[in-house]
N, C-alpha and C. Protein backbone atom coordinates (compact mmCIF):
# COMPACT_ATOMS: atom_id res chain seq x y z
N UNK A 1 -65.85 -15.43 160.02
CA UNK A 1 -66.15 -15.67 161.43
C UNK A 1 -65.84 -14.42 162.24
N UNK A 2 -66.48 -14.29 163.65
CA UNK A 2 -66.56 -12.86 164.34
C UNK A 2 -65.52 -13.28 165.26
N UNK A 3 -64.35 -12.69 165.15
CA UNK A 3 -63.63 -12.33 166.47
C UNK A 3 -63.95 -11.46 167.67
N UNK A 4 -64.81 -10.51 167.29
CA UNK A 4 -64.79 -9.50 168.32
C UNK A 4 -64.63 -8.21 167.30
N UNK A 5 -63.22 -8.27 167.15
CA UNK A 5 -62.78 -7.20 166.81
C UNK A 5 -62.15 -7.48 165.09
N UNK A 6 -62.79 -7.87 164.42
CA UNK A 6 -63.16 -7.78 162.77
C UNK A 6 -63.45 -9.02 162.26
N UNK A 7 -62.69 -9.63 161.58
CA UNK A 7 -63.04 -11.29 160.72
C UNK A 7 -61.65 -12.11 160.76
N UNK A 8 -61.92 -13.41 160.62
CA UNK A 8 -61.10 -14.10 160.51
C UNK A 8 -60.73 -14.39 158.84
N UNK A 9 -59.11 -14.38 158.69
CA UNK A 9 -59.06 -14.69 156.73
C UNK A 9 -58.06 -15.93 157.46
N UNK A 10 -58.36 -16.95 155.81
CA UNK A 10 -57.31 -17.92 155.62
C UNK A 10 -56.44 -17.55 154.79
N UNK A 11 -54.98 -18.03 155.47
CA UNK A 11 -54.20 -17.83 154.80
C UNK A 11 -53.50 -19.46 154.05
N UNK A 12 -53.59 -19.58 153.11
CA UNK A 12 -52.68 -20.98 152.52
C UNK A 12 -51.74 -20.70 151.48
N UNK A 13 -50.84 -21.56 152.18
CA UNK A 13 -49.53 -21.50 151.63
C UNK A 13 -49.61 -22.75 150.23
N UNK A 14 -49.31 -22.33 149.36
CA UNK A 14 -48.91 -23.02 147.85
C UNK A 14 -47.90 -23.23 146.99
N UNK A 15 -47.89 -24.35 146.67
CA UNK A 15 -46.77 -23.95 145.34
C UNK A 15 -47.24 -23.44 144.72
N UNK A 16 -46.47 -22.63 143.51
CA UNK A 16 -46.81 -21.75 142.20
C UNK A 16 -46.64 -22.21 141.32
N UNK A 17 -47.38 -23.45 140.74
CA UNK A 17 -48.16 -23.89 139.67
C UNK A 17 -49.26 -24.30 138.75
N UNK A 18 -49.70 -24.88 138.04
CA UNK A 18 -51.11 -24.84 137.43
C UNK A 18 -51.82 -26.24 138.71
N UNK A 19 -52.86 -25.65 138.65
CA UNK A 19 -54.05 -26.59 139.60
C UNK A 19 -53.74 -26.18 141.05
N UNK A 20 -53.29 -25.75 141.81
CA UNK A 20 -52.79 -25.40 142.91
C UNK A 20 -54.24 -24.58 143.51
N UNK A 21 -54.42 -23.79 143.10
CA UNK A 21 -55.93 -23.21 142.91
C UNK A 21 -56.73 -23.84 143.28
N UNK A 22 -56.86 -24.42 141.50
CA UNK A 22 -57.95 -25.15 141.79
C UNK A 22 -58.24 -26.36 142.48
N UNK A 23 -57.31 -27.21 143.35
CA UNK A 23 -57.01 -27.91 144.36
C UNK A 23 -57.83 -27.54 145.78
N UNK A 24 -57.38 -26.18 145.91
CA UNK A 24 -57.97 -25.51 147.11
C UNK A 24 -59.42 -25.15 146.86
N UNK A 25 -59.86 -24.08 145.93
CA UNK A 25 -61.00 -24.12 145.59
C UNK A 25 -61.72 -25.54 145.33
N UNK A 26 -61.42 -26.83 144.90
CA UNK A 26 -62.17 -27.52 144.72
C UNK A 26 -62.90 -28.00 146.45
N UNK A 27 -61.86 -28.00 147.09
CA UNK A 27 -61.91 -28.54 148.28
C UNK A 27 -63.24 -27.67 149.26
N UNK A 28 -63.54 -26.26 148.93
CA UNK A 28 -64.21 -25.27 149.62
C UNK A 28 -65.27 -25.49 148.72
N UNK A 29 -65.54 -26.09 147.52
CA UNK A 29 -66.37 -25.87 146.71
C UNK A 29 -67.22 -27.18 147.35
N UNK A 30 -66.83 -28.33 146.93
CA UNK A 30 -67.23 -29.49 147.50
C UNK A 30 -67.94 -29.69 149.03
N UNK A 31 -67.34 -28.66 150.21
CA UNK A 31 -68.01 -28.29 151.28
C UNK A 31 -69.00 -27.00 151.31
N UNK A 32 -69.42 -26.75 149.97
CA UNK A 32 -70.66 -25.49 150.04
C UNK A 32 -70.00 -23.99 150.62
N UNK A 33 -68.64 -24.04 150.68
CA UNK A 33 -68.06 -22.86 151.52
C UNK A 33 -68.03 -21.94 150.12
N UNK A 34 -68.67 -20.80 150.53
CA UNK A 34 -67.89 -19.06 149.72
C UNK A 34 -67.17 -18.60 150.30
N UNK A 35 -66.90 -18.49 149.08
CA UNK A 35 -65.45 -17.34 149.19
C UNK A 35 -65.64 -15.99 148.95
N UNK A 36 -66.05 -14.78 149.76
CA UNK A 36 -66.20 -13.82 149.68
C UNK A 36 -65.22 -12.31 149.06
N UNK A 37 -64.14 -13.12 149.61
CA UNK A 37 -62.89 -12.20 148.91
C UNK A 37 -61.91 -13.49 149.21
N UNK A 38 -60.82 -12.59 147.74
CA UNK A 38 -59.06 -13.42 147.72
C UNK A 38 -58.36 -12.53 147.24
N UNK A 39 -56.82 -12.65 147.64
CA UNK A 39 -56.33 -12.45 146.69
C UNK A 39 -54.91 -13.53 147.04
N UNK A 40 -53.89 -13.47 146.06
CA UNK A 40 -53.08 -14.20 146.00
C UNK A 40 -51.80 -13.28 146.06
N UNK A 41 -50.55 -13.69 146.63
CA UNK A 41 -49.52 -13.35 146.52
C UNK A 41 -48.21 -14.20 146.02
N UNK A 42 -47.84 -14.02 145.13
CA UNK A 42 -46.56 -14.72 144.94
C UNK A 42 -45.09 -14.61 145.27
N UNK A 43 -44.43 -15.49 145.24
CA UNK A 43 -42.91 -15.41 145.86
C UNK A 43 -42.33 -16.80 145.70
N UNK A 44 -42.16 -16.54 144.55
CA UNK A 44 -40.96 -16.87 143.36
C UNK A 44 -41.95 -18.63 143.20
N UNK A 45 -41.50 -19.59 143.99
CA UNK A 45 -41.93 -21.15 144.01
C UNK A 45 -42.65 -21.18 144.43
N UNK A 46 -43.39 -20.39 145.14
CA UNK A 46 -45.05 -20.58 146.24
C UNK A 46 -45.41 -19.31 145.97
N UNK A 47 -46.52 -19.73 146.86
CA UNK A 47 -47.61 -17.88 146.99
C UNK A 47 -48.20 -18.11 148.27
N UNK A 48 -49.09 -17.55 148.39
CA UNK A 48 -50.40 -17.33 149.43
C UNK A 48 -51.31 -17.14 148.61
N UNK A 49 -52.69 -17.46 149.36
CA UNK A 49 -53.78 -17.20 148.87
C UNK A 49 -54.77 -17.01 150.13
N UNK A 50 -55.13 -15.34 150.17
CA UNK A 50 -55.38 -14.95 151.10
C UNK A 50 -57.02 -15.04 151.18
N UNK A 51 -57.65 -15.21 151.55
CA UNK A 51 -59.06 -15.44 151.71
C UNK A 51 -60.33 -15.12 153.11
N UNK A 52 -61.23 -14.52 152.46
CA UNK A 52 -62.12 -14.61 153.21
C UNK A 52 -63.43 -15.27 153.16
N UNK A 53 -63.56 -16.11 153.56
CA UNK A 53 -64.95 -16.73 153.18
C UNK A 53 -66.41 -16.73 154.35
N UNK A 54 -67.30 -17.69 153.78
CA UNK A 54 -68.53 -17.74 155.03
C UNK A 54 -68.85 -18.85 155.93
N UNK A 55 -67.52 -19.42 155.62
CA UNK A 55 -67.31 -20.93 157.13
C UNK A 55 -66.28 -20.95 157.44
N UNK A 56 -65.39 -20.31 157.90
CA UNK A 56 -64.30 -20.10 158.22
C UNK A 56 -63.60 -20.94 159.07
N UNK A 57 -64.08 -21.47 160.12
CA UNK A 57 -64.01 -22.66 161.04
C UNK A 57 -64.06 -23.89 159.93
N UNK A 58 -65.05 -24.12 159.04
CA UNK A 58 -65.10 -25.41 158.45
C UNK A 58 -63.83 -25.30 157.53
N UNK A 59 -63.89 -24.43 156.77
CA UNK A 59 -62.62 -24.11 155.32
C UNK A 59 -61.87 -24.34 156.12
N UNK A 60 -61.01 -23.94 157.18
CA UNK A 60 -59.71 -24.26 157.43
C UNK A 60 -59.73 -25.66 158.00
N UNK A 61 -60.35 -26.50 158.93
CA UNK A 61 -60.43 -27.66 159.06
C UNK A 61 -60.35 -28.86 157.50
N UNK A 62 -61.32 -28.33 156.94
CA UNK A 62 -61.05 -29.00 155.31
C UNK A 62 -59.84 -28.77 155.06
N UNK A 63 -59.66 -27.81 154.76
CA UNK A 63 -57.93 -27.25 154.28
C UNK A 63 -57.09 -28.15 154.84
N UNK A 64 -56.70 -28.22 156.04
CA UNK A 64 -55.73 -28.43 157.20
C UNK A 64 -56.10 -30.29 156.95
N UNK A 65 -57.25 -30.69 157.29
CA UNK A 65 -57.42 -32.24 156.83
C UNK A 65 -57.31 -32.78 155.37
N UNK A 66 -56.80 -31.54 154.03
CA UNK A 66 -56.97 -31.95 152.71
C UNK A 66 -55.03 -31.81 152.45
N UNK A 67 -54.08 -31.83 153.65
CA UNK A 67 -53.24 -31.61 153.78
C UNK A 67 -52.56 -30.44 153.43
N UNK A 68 -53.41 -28.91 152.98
CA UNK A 68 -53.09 -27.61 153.00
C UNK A 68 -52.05 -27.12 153.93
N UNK A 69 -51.02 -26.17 153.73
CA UNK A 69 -50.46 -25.70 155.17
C UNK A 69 -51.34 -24.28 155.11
N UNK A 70 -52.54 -24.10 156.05
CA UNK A 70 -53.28 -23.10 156.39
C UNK A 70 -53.24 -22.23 157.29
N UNK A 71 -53.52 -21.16 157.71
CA UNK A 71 -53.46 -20.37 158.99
C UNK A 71 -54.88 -19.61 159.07
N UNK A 72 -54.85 -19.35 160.02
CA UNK A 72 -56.39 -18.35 160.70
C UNK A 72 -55.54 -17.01 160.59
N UNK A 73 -55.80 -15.70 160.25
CA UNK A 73 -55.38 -14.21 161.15
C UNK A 73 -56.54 -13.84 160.95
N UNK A 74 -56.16 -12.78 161.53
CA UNK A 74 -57.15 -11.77 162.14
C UNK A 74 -56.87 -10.42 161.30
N UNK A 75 -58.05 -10.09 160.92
CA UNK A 75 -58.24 -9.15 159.72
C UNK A 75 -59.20 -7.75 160.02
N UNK A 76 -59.29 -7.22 159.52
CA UNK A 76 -60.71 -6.19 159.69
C UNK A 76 -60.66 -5.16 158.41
N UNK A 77 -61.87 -5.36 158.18
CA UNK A 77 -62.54 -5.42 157.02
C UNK A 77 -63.79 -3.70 156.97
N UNK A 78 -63.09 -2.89 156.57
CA UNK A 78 -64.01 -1.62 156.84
C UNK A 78 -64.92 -1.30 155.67
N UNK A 79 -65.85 -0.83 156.03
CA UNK A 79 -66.66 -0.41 154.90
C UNK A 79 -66.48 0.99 154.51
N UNK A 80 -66.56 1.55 153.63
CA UNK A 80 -66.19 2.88 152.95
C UNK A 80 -67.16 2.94 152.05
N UNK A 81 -67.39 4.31 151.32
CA UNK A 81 -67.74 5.32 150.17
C UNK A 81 -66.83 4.68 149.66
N UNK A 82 -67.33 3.87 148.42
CA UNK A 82 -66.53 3.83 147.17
C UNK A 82 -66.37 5.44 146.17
N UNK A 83 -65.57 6.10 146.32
CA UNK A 83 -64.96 7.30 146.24
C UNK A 83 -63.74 7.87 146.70
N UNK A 84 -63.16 9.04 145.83
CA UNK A 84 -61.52 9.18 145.75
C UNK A 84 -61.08 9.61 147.20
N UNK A 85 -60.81 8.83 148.06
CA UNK A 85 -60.15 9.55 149.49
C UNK A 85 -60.29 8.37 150.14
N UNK A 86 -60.79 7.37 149.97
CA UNK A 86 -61.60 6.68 151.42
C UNK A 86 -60.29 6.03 151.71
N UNK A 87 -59.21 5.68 150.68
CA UNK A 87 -58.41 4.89 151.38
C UNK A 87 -57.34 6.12 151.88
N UNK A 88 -56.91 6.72 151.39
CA UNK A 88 -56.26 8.09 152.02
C UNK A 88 -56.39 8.48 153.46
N UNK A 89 -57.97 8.21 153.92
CA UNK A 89 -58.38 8.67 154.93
C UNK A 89 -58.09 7.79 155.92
N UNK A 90 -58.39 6.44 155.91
CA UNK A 90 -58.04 5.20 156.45
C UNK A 90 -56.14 5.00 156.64
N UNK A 91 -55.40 5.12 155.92
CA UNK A 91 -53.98 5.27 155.78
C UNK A 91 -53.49 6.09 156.73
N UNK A 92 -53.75 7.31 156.64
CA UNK A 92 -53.33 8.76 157.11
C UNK A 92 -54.10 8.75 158.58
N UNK A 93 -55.05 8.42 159.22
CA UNK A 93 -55.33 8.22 160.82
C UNK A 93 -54.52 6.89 161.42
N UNK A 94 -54.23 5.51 160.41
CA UNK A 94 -52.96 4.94 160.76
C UNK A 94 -51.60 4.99 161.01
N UNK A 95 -51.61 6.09 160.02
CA UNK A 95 -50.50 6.44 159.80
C UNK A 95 -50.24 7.11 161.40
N UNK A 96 -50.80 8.15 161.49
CA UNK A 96 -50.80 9.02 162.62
C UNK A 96 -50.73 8.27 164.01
N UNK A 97 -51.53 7.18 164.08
CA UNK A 97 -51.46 6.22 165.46
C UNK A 97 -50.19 5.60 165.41
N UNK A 98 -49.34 5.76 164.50
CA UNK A 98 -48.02 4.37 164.04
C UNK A 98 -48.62 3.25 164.22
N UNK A 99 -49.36 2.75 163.12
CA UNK A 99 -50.29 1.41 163.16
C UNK A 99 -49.63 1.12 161.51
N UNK A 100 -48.67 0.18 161.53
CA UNK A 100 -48.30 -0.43 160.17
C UNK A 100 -49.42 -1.10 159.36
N UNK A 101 -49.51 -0.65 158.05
CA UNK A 101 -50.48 -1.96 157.34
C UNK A 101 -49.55 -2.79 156.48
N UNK A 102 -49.33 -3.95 157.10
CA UNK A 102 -48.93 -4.88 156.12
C UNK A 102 -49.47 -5.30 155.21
N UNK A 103 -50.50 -5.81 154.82
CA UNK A 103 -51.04 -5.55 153.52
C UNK A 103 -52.53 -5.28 153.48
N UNK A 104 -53.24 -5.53 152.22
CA UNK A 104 -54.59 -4.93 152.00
C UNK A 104 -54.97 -5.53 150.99
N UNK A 105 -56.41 -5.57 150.91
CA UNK A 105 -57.05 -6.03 149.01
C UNK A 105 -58.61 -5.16 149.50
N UNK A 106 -58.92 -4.86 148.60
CA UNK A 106 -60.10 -4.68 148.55
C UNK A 106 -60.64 -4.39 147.49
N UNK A 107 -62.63 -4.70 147.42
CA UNK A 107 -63.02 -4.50 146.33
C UNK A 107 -64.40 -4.01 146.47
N UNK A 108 -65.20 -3.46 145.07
CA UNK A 108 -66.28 -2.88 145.49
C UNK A 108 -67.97 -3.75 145.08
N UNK A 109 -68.80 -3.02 145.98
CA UNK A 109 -70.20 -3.64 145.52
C UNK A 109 -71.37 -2.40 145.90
N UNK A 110 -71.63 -2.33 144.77
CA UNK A 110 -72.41 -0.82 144.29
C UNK A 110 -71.74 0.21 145.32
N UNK A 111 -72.38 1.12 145.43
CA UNK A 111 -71.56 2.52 145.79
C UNK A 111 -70.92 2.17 147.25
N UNK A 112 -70.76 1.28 148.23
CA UNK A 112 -70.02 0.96 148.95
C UNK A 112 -68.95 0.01 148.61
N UNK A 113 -67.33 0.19 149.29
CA UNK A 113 -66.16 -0.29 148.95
C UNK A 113 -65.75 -1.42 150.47
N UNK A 114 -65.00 -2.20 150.59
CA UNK A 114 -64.52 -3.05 151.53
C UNK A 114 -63.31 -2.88 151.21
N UNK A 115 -62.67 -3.01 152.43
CA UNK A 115 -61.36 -2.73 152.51
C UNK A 115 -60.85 -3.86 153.67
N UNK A 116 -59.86 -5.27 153.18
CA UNK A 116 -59.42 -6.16 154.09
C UNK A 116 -58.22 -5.71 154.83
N UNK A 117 -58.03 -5.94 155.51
CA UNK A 117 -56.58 -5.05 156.19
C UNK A 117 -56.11 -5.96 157.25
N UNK A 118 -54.57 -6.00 156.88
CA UNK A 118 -53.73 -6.37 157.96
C UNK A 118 -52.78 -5.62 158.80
N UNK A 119 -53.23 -5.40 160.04
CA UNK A 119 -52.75 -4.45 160.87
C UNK A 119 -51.45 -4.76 161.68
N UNK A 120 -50.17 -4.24 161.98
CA UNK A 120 -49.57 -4.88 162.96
C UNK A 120 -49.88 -4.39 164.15
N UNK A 121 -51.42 -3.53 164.57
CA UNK A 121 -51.41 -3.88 166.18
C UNK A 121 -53.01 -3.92 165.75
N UNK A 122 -53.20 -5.19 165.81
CA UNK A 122 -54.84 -5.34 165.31
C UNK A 122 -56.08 -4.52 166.02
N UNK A 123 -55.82 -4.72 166.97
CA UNK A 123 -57.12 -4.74 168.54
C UNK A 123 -56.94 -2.84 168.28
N UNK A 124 -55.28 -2.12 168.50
CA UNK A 124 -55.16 -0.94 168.24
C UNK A 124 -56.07 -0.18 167.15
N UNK A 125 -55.68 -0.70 166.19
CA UNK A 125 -56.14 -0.46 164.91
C UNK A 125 -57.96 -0.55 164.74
N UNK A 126 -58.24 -1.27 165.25
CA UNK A 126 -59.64 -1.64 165.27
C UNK A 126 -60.92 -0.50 166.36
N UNK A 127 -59.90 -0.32 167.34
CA UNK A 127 -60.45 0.63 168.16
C UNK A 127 -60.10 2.20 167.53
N UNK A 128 -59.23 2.19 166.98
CA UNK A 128 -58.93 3.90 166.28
C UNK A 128 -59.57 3.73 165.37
N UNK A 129 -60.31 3.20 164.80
CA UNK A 129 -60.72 3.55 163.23
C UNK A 129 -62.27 3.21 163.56
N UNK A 130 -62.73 2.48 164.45
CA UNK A 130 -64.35 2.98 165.00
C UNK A 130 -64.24 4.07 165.64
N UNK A 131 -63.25 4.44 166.54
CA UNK A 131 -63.67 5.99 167.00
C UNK A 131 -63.73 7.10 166.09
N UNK A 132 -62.87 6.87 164.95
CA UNK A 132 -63.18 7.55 163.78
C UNK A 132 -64.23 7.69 162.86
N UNK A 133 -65.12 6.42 163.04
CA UNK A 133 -66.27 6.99 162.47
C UNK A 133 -66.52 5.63 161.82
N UNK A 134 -65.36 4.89 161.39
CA UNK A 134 -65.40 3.89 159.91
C UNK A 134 -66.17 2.79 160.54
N UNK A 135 -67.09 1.94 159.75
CA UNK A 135 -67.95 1.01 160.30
C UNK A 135 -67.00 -0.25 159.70
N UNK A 136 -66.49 -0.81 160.82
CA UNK A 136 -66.21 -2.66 161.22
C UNK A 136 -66.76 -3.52 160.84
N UNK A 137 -66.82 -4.13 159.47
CA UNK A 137 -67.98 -5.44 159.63
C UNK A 137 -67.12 -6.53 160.16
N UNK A 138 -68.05 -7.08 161.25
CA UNK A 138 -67.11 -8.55 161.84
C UNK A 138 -68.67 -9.53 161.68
């Protein structure tokens, strides 16, 4: 979904055991929702499972009514040259603004790369890195 200023990801909170997954996925599957990107984080008895999909409004309502503990943030998602620098380059103009990245996943599809990003000053972050050049998909 379009914020404005990049995409919306779900975040759901899990225990860390077998079917937990596929619990959630069944639930997005059953409502026709993709899942465009994930990744998962663990910590120790639970995880996250960070996600971006193409109903974002519906997935978390499912989620949230399938008794999930879910959240909305706010993400932004750059496109890059899949090639050796792109994240270097992206890092190092953050770096320079003091724009923390709390975390990241990304992955590639033919010679262009995506890059999900969690910023701690989002709106900041979003405006320095289009003036830089990097294209925003929201």
């Amino acid at each position: 979904m379009n914020t404005g200023n990049g995409i919306r990801q779900l975040s759901v909170f899990i225990e860390n055991k077998p079917g937990r997954l596929a619990a959630v996925t069944e639930k997005l599957y059953e409502a026709g929702i993709n899942i465009r990107a994930l990744t998962i984080a663990e910590a120790g008895d639970f995880g996250i499972i960070r996600m971006v999909v193409d109903q974002t409004e519906k997935a978390y309502t499912i989620l949230k009514n399938s008794g999930f503990t879910v959240s909305l943030i706010d993400v932004l998602t750059i496109e890059v040259k899949d090639e050796p620098g792109s994240l270097f380059e992206i890092s190092k103009i953050l770096a320079r603004e003091n724009i923390n990245i709390e975390y990241l996943y990304a992955f590639t599809s033919g010679a262009r790369a995506l890059i999900v990003l969690r910023l701690d000053d989002h709106n900041r972050g979003f405006e320095v890195l289009r003036e830089e050049g990097f294209r925003v998909v929201v």
